[in-house]
C-alpha atoms as a PDB file:
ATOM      1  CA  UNK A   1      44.797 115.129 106.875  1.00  0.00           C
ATOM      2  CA  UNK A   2      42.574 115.711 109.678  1.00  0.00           C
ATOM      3  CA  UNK A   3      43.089 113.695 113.097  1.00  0.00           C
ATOM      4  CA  UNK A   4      40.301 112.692 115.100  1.00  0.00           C
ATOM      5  CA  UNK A   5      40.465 113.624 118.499  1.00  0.00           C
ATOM      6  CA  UNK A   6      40.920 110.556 120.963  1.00  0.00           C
ATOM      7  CA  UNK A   7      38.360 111.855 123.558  1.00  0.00           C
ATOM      8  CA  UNK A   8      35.803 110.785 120.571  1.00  0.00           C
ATOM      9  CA  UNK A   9      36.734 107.175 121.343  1.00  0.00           C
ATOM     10  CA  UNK A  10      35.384 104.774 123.713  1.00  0.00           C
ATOM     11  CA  UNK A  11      37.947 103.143 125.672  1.00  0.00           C
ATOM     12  CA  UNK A  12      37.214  99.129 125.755  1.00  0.00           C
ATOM     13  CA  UNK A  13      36.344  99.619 129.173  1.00  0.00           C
ATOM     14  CA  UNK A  14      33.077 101.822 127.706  1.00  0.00           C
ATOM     15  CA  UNK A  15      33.020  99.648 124.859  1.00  0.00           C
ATOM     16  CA  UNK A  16      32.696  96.434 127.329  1.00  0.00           C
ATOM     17  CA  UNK A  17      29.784  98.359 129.631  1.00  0.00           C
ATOM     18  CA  UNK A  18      28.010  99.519 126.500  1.00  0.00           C
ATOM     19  CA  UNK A  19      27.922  96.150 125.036  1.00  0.00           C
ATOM     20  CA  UNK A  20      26.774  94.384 128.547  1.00  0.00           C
ATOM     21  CA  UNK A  21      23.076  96.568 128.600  1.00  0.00           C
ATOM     22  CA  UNK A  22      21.295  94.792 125.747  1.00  0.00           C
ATOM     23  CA  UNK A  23      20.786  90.640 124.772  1.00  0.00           C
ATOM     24  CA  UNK A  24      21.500  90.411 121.265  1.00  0.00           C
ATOM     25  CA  UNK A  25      19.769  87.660 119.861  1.00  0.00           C
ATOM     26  CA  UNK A  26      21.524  86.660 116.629  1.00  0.00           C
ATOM     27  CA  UNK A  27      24.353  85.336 119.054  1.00  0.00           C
ATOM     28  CA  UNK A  28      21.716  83.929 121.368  1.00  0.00           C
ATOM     29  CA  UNK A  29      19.850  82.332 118.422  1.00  0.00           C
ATOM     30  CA  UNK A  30      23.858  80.962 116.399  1.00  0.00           C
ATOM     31  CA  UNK A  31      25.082  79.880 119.735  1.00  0.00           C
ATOM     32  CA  UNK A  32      22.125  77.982 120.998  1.00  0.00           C
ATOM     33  CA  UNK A  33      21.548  76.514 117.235  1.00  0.00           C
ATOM     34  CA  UNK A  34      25.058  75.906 117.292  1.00  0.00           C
ATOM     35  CA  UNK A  35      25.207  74.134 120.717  1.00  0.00           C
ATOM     36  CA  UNK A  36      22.179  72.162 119.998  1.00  0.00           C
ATOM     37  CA  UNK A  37      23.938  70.639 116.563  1.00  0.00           C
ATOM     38  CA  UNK A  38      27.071  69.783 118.341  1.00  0.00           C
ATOM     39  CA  UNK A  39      24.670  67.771 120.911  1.00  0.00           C
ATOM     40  CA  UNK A  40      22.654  66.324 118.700  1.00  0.00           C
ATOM     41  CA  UNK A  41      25.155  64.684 116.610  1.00  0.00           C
ATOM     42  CA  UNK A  42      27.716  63.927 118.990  1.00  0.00           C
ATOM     43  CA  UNK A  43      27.051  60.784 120.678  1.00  0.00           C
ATOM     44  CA  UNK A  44      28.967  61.894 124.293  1.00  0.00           C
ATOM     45  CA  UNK A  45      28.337  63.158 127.352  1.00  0.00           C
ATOM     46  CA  UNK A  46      25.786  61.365 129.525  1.00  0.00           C
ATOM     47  CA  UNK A  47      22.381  62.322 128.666  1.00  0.00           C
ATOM     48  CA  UNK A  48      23.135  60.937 125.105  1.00  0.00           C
ATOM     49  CA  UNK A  49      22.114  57.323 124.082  1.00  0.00           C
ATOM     50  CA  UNK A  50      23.497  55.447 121.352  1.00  0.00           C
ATOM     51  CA  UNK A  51      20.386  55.974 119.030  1.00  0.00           C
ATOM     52  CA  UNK A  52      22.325  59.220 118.011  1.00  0.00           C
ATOM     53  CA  UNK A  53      20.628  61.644 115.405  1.00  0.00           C
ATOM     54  CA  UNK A  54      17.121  59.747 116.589  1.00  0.00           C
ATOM     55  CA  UNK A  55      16.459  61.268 120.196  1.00  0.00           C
ATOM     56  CA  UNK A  56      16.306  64.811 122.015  1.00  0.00           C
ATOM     57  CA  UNK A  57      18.545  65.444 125.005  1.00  0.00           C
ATOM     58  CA  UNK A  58      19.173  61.806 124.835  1.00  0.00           C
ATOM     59  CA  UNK A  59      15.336  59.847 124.397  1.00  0.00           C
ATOM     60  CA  UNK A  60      13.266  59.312 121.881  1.00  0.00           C
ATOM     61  CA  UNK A  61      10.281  61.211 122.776  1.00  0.00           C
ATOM     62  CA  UNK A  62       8.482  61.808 119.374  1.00  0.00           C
ATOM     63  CA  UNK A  63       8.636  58.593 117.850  1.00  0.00           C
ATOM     64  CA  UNK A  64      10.331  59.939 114.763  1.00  0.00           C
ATOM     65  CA  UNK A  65      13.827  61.771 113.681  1.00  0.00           C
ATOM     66  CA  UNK A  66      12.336  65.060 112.744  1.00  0.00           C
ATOM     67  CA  UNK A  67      10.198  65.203 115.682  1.00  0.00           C
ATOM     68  CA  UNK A  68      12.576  64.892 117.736  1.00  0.00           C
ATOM     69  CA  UNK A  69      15.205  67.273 116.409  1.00  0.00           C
ATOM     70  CA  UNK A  70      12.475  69.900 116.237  1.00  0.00           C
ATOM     71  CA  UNK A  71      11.939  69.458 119.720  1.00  0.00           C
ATOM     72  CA  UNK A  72      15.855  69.049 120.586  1.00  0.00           C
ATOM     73  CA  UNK A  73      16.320  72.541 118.599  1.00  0.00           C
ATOM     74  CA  UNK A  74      13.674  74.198 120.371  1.00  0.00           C
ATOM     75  CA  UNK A  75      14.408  73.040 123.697  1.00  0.00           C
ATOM     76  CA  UNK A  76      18.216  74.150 123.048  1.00  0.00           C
ATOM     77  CA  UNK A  77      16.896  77.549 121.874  1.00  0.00           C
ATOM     78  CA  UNK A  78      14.926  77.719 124.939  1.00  0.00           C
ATOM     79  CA  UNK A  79      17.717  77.189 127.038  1.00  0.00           C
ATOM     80  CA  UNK A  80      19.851  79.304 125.306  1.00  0.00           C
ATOM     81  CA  UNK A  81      17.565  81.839 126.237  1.00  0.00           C
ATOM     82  CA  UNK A  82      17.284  81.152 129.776  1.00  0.00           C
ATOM     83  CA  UNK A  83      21.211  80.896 130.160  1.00  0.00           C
ATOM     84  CA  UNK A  84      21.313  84.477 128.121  1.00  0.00           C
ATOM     85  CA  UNK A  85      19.322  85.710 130.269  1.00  0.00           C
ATOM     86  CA  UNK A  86      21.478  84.906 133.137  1.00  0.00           C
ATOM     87  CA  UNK A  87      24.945  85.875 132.326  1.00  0.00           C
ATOM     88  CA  UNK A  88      24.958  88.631 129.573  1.00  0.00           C
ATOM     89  CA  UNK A  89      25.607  91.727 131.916  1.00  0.00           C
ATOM     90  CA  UNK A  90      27.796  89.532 134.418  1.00  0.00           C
ATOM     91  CA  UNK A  91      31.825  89.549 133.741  1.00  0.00           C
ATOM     92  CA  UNK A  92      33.352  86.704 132.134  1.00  0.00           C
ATOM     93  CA  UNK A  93      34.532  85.093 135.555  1.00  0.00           C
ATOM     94  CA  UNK A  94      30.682  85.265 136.926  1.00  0.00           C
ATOM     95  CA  UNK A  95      28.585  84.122 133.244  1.00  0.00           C
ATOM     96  CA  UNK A  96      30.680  81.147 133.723  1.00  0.00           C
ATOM     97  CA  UNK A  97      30.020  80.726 136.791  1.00  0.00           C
ATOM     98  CA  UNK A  98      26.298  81.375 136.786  1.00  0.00           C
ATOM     99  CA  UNK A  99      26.169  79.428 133.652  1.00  0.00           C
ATOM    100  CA  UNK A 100      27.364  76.001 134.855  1.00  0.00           C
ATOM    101  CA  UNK A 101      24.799  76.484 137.809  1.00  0.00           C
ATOM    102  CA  UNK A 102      21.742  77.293 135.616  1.00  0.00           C
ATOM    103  CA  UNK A 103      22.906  74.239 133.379  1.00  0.00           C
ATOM    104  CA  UNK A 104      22.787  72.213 135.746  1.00  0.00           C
ATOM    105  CA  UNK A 105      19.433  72.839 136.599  1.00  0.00           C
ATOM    106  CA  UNK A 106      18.207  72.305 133.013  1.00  0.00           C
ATOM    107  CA  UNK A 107      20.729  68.907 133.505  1.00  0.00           C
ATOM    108  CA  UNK A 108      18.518  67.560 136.192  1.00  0.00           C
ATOM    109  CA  UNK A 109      15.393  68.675 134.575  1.00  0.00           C
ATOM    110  CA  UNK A 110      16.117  66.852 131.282  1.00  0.00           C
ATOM    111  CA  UNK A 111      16.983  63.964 133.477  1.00  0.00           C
ATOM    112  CA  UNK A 112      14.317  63.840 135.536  1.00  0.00           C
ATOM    113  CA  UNK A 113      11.826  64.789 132.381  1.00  0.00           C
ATOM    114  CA  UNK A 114      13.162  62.475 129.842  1.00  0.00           C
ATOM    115  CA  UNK A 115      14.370  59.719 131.874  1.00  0.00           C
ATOM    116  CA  UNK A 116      11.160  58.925 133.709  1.00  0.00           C
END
């Protein structure tokens, strides 16, 4: 039996550097999908009305239930995006960080947009 030799290896220090260099976007798109189901059914959290499964980010802007969570699905893929784009080389610690303050923006915006 032949041993590999352990210099061959990345340590998960390596691993963690090599992985921060790139966006992958099949865990952008699940995430932001995901996110954007949880939101969309869940009546909580205040940007969401009672007229749950009818609105995006909270109002009915369409008029209709699958307008609406076309556009709520495409605004959370957008976001998604934008928040990707922000934290994926940062340390855990900072993408946290950075992420609550970029969500926040996209908080007032929705507010601001969808409110008035």
């Amino acid at each position: 039996m032949k041993l590999q030799d352990a210099n061959a290896f990345e340590s998960p220090e390596q691993q963690e550097k090599r992985a921060r260099r790139r966006l992958r976007p099949k865990a952008l798109i699940y995430s932001a999908l995901i996110a954007g189901m949880i939101v969309f059914i869940v009546p909580a959290g205040p940007w969401m009305s009672h007229e749950s499964l009818f609105t995006a980010f909270g109002r009915s802007v369409v008029g209709n239930a699958t307008g609406d969570f076309i556009l709520h699905m495409v605004l959370s893929l957008l976001y998604g995006w934008l928040t990707a784009l922000c934290i994926y080389s940062l340390p855990t610690v900072g993408g946290i960080l950075v992420g609550t303050a970029v969500n926040l923006v996209f908080y007032a915006i929705n507010y601001v947009a969808f409110a008035a």
